[in-house]
Protein backbone atom coordinates (compact mmCIF):
# COMPACT_ATOMS: atom_id res chain seq x y z
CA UNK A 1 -7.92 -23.00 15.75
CA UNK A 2 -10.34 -24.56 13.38
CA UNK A 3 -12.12 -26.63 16.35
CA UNK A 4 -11.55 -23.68 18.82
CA UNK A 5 -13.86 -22.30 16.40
CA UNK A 6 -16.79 -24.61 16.11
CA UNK A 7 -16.94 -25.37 19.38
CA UNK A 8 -17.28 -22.27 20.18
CA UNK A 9 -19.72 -20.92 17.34
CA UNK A 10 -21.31 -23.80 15.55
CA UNK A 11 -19.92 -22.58 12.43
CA UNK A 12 -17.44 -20.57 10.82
CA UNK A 13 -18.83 -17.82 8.64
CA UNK A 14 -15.56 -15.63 7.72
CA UNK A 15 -11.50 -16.39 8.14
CA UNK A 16 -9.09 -13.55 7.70
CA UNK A 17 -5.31 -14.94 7.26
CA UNK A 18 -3.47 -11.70 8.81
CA UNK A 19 -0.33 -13.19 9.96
CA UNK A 20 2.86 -12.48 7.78
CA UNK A 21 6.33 -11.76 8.53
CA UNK A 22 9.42 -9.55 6.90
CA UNK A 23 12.76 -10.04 7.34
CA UNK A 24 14.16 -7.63 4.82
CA UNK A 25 17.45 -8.42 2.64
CA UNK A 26 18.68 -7.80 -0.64
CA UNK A 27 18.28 -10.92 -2.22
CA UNK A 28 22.29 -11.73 -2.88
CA UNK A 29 22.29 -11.37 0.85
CA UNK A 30 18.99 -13.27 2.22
CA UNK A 31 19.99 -16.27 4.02
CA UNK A 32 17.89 -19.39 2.88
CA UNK A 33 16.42 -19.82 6.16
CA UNK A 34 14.96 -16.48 6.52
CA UNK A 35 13.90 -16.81 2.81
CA UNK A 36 12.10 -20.22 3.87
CA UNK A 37 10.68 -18.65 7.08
CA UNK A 38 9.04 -15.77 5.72
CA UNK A 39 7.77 -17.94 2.85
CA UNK A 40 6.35 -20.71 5.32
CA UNK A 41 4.51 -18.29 7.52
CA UNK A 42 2.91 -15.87 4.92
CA UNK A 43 2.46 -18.65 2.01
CA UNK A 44 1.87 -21.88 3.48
CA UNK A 45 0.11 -20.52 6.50
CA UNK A 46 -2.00 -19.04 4.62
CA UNK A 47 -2.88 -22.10 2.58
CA UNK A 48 -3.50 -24.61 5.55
CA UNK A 49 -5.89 -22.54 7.71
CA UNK A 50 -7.70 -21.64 4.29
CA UNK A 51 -7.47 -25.49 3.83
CA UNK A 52 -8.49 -25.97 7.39
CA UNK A 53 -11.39 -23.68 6.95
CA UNK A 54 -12.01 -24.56 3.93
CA UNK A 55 -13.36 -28.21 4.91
CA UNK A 56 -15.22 -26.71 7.33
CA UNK A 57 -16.78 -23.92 4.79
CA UNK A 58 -17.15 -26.60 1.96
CA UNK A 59 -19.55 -28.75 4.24
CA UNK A 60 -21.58 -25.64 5.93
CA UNK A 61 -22.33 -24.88 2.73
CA UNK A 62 -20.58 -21.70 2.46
CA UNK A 63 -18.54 -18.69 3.90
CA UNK A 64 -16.23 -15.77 3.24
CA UNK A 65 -12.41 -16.19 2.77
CA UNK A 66 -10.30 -12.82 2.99
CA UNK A 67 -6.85 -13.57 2.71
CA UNK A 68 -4.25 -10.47 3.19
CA UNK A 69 -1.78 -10.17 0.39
CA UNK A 70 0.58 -6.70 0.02
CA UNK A 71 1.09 -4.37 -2.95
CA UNK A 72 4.40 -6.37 -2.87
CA UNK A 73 2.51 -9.09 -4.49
CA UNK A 74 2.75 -6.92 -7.87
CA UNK A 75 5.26 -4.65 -7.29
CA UNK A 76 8.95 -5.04 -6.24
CA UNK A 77 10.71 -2.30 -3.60
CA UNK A 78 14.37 -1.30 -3.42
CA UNK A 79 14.67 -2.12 -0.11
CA UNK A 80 15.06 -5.92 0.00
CA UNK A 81 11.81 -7.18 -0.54
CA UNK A 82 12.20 -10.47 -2.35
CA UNK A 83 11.21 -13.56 -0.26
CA UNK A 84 8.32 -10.99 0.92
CA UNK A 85 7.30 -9.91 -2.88
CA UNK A 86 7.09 -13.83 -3.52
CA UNK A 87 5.34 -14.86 -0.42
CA UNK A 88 2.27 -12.14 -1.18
CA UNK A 89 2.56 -13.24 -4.87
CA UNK A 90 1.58 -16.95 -3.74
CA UNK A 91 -0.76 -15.39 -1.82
CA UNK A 92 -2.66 -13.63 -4.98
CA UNK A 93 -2.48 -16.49 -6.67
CA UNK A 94 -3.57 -18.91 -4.27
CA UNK A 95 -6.77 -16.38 -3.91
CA UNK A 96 -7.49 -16.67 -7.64
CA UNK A 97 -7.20 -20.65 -7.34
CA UNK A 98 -9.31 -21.09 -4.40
CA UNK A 99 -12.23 -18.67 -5.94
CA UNK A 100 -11.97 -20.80 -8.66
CA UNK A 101 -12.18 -24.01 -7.28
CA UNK A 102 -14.85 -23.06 -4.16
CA UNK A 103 -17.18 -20.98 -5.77
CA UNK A 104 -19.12 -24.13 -6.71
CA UNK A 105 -19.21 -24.49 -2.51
CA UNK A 106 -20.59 -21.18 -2.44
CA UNK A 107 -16.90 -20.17 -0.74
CA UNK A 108 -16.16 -16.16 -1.65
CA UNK A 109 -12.31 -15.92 -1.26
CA UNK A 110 -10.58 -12.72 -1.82
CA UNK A 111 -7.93 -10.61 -0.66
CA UNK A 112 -7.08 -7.27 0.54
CA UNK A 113 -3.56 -5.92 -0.37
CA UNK A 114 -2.52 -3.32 1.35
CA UNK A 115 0.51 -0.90 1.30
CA UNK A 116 2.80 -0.18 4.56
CA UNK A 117 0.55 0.09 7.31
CA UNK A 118 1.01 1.59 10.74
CA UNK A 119 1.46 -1.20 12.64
CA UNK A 120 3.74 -3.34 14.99
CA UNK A 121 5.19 -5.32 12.41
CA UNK A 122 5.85 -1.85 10.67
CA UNK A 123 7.48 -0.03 13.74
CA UNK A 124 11.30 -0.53 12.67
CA UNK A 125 10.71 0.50 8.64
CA UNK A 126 8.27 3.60 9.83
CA UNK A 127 11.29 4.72 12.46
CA UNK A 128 13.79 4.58 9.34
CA UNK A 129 13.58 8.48 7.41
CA UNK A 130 15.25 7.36 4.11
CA UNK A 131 12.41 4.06 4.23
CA UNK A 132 9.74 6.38 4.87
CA UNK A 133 11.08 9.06 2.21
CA UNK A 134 10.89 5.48 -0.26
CA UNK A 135 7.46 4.08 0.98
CA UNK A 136 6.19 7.79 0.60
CA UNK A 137 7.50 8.57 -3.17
CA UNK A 138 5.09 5.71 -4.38
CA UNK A 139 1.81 6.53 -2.44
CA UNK A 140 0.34 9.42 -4.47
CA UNK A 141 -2.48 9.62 -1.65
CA UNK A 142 0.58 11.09 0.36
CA UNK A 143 0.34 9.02 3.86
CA UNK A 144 1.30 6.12 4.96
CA UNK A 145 -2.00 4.10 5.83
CA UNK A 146 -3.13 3.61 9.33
CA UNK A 147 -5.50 0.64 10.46
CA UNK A 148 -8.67 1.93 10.30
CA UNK A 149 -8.06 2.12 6.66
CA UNK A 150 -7.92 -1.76 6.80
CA UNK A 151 -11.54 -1.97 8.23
CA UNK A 152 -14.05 -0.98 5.70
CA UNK A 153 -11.88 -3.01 3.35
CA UNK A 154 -12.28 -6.29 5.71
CA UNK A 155 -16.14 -5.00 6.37
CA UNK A 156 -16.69 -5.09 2.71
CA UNK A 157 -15.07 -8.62 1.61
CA UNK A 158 -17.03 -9.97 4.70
CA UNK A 159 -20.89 -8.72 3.86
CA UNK A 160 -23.27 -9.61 1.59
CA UNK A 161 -22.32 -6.48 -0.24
CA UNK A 162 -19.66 -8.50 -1.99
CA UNK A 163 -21.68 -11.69 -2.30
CA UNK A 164 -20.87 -11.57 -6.04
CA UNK A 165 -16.89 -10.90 -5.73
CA UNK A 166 -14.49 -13.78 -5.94
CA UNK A 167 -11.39 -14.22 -6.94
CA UNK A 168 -10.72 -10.21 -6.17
CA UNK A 169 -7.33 -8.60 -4.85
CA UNK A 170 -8.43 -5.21 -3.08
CA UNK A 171 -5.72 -2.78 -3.41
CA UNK A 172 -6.07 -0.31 -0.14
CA UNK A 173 -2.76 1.79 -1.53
CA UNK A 174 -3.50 5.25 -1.17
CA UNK A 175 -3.30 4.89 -5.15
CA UNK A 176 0.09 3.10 -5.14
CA UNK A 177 -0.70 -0.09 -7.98
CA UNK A 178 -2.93 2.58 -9.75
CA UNK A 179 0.69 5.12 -10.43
């Protein structure tokens, strides 16, 4: 990916990790494997192409890091969140560590954490009524959040408008964290 990249650009100026993975289970019932799969794709994956890029940013001289977290990365759910809620939580703090350690490289990393999304990796929780009925109890902006609502968010942690930002986690919750 990283090489795709350069050859193709010269440079990389911006990396958004937006892969990530659910398989939900109550955690006396999560078999280790899914527990390890979810963890490896939204955890590590997200550290080795910010490692990746990193290398790349580090000797460029620069660049913007937005790595995608969840509300789940601060706040548990009844429905058999826990390898999920831990993967996002490495994913917050992995943030902080990288702002702290490549903000001497002139490397902004931050991350957006958003609440349920309309989305395909969405479809089967959206199509369940008594998920919905949960998801929409803790969103006091009363929707569930579509993609466009991910955009000015991404926009943002990309431009020089947040040039001074590091180390951030942008809640786009409808007001979820906030209640």
């Amino acid at each position: 990916m990283v090489q795709k990249t350069l050859e193709t650009f010269g440079k990389i100026n911006i990396l958004v990790t937006s892969a990530g993975i659910n398989l939900p289970a109550v955690a006396e019932e999560m078999p280790i494997e899914d527990w390890q799969r979810i963890i490896d794709v939204n955890a590590k994956g997200t550290f080795l192409c910010c490692q990746a890029v990193g290398k790349v940013m580090i000797k460029q001289g620069g660049g913007k890091i937005i790595t995608v977290s969840s509300v789940r990365g601060v706040q548990g759910h009844p429905g058999g969140y826990s390898a999920y809620s831990a993967s996002k939580g490495a994913v917050d703090a992995l943030t902080r560590q990288l702002a702290c350690e490549w903000a001497k490289h002139k490397i902004n990393v931050n991350s957006i954490a958003p609440i349920i999304f309309r989305t395909p990796l969405t479809e089967n929780i959206l199509s369940d009524e008594g998920m919905v009925k949960i998801f929409m109890a803790g969103i006091p902006w009363g929707r569930i959040a579509e993609p466009f609502d991910f955009i000015g968010a991404s926009v943002f942690l990309a431009a020089d408008a947040s040039g001074f930002m590091t180390g951030h986690i942008l809640y786009v919750d409808g007001g979820s964290v906030a209640c």
